[in-house]
N, C-alpha and C. Protein backbone atom coordinates (compact mmCIF):
# COMPACT_ATOMS: atom_id res chain seq x y z
N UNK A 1 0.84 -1.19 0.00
CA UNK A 1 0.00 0.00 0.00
C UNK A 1 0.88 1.25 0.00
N UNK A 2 0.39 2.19 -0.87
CA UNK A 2 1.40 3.47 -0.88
C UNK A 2 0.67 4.74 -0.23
N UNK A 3 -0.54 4.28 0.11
CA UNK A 3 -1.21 5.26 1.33
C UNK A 3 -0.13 6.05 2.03
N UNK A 4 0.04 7.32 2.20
CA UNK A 4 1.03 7.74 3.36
C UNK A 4 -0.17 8.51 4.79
N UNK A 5 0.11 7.64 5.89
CA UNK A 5 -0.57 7.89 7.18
C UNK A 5 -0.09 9.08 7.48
N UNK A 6 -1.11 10.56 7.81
CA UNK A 6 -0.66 11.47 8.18
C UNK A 6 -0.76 11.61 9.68
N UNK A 7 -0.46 12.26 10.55
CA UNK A 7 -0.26 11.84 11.89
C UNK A 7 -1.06 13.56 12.56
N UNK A 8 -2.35 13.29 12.82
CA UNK A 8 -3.13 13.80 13.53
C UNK A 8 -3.08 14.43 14.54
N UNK A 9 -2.80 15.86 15.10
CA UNK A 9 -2.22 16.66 16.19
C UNK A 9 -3.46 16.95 17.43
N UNK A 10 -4.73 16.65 16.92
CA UNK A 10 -5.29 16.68 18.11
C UNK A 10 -6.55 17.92 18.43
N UNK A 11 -5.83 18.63 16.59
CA UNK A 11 -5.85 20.22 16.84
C UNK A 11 -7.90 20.43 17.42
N UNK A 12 -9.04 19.08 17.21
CA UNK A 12 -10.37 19.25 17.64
C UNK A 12 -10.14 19.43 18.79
N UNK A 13 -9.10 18.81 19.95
CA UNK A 13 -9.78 19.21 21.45
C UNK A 13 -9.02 20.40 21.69
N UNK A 14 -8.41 21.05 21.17
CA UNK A 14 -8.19 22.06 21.52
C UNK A 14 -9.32 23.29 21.66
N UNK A 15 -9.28 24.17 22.56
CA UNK A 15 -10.63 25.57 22.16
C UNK A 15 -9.26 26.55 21.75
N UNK A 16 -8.30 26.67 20.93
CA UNK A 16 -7.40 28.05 20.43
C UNK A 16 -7.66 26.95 18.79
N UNK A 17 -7.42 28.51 18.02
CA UNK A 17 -7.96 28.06 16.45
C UNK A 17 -6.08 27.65 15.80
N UNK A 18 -5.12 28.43 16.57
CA UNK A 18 -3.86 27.91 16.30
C UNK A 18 -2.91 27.45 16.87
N UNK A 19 -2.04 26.20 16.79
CA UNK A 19 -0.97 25.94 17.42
C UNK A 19 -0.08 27.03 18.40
N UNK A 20 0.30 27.89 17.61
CA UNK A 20 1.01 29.09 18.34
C UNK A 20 0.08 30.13 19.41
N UNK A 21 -1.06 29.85 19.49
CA UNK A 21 -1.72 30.50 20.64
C UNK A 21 -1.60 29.36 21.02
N UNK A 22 -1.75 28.65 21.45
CA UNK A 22 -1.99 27.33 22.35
C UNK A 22 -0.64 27.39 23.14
N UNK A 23 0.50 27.08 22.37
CA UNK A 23 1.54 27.01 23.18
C UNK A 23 1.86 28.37 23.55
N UNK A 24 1.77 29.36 23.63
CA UNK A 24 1.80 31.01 24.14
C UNK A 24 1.20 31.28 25.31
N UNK A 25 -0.25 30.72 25.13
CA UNK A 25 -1.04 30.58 26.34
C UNK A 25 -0.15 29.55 27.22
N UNK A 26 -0.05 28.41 26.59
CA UNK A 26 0.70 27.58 28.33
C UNK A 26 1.85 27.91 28.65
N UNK A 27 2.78 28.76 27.61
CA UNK A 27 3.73 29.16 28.31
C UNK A 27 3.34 30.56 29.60
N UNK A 28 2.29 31.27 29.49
CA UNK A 28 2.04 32.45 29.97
C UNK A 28 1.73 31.58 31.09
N UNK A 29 0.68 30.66 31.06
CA UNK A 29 0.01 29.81 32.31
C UNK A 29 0.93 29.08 33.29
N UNK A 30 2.81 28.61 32.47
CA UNK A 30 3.77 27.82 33.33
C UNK A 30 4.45 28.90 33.80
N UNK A 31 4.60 30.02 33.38
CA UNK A 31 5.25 31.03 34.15
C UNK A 31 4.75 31.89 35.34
N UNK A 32 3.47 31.74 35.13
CA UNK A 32 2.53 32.31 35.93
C UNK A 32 2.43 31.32 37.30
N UNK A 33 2.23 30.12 37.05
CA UNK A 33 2.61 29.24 37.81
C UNK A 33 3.81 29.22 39.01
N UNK A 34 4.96 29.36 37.70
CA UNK A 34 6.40 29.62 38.31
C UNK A 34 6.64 30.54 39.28
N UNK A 35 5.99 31.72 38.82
CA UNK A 35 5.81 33.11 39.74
C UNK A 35 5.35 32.96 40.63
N UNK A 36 4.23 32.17 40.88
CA UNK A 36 2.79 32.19 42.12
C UNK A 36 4.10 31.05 43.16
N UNK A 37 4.60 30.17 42.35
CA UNK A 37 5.20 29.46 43.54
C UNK A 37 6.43 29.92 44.38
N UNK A 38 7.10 30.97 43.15
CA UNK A 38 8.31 31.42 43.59
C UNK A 38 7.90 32.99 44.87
N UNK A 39 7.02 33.55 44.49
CA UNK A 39 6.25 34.46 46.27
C UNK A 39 5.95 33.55 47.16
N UNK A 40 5.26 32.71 46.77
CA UNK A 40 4.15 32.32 47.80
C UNK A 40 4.92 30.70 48.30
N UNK A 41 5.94 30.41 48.12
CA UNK A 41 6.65 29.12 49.16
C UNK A 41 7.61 29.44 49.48
């Protein structure tokens, strides 16, 4: 078979319409994180 399987990212469960907001947002959300732990322990 010379079908080539393309490999599916997932992009339906996401709610952002692009890759690069998605990862922008969790970087804002792991730093934010980072911050909240680095005051507050």
């Amino acid at each position: 078979m010379t079908d080539e399987q393309k490999f599916e990212r997932g992009t339906a469960l996401s709610i952002f319409g692009s890759d690069r907001k998605e990862d922008f947002m969790a970087l804002v959300f792991a730093l934010a994180i980072a911050f909240g732990v680095y005051i507050f322990v």
